[in-house]
C-alpha atoms as a PDB file:
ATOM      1  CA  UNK A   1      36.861  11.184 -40.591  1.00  0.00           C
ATOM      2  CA  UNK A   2      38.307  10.683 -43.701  1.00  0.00           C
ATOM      3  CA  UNK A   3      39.131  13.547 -46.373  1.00  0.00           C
ATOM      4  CA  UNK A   4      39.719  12.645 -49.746  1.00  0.00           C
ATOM      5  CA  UNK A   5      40.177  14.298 -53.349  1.00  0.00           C
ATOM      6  CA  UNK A   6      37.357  13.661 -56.207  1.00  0.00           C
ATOM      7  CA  UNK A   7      39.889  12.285 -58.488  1.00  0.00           C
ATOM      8  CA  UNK A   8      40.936   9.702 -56.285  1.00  0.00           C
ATOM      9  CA  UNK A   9      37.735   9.090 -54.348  1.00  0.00           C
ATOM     10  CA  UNK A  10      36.688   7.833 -58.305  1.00  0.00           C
ATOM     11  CA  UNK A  11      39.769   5.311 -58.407  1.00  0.00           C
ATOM     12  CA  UNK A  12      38.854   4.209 -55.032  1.00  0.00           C
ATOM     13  CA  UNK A  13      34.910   4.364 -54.755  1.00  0.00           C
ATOM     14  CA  UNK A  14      34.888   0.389 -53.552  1.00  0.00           C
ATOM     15  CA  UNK A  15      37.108   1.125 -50.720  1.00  0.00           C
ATOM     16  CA  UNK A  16      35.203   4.341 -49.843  1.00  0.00           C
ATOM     17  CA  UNK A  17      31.861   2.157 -49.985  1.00  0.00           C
ATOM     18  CA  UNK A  18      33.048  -0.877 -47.980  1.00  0.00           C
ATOM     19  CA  UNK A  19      34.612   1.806 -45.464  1.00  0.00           C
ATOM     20  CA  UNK A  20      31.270   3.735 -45.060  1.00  0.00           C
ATOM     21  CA  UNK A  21      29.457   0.342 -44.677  1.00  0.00           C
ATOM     22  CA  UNK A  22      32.049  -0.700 -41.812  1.00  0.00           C
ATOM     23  CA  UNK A  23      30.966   3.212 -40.418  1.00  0.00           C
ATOM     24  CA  UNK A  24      33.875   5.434 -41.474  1.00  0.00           C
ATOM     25  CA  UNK A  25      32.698   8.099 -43.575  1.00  0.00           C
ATOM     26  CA  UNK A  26      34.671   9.815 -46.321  1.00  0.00           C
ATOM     27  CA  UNK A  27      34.366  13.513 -46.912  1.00  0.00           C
ATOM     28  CA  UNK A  28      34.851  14.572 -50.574  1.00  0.00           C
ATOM     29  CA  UNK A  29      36.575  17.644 -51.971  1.00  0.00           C
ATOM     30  CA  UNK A  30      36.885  18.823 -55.103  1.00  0.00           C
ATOM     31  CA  UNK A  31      39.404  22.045 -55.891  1.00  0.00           C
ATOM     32  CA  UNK A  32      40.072  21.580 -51.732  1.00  0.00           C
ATOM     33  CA  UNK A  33      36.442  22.262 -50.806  1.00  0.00           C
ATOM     34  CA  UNK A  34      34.370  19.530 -49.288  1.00  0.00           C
ATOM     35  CA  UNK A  35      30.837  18.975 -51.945  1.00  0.00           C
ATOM     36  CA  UNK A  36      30.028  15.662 -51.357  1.00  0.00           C
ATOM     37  CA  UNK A  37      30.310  12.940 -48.237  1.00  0.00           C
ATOM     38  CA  UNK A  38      29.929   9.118 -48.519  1.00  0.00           C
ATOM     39  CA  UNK A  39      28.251   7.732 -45.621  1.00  0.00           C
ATOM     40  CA  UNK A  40      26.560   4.446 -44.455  1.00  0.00           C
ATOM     41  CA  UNK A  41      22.519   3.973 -45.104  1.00  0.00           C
ATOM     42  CA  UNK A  42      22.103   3.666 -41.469  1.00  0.00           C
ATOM     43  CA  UNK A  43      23.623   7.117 -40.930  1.00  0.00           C
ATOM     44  CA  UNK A  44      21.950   8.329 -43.883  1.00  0.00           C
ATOM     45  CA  UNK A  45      18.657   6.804 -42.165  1.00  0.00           C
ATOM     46  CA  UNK A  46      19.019   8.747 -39.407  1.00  0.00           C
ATOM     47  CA  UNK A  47      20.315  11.975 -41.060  1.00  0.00           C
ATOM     48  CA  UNK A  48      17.533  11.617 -43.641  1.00  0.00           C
ATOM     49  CA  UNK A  49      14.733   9.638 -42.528  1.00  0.00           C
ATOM     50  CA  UNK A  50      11.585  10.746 -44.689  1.00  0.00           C
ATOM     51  CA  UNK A  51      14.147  10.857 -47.426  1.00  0.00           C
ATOM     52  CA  UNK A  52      13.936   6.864 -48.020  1.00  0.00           C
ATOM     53  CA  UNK A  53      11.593   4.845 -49.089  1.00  0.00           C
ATOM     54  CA  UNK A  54       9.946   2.111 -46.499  1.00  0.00           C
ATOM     55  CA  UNK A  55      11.257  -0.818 -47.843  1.00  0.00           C
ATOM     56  CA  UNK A  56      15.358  -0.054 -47.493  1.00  0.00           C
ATOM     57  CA  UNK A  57      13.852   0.995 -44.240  1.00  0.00           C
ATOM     58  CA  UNK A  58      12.779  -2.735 -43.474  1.00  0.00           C
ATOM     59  CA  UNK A  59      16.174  -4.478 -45.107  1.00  0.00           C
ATOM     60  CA  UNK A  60      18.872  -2.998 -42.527  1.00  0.00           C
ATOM     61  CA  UNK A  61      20.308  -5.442 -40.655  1.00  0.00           C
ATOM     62  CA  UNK A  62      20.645  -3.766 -37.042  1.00  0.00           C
END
């Protein structure tokens, strides 16, 4: 998994998106501590699932 800094995570939020999508998460750190991670719907789906509404349940492709 991929660790990056806030600062550049902002210059490079496509890439972290399109990586995520593809199913490599990104881990984001701010001051060297990890607050936030980006991650694909699916594994937010399954991490989250009464968390989404039903219809971006239906759309994802499998």
């Amino acid at each position: 998994m991929k660790t990056m800094a806030s600062s550049k995570a902002r210059d490079q939020l496509c890439a972290l998106i399109r990586n995520a999508g593809k199913g490599s998460p990104t881990t984001i750190t701010k001051r060297g501590r990890p607050v936030a991670m980006v991650v694909s719907i699916e594994d937010a789906l399954r991490l989250y699932p009464d968390e989404f509404p039903q219809h971006l349940k239906l759309n994802i492709p499998k």
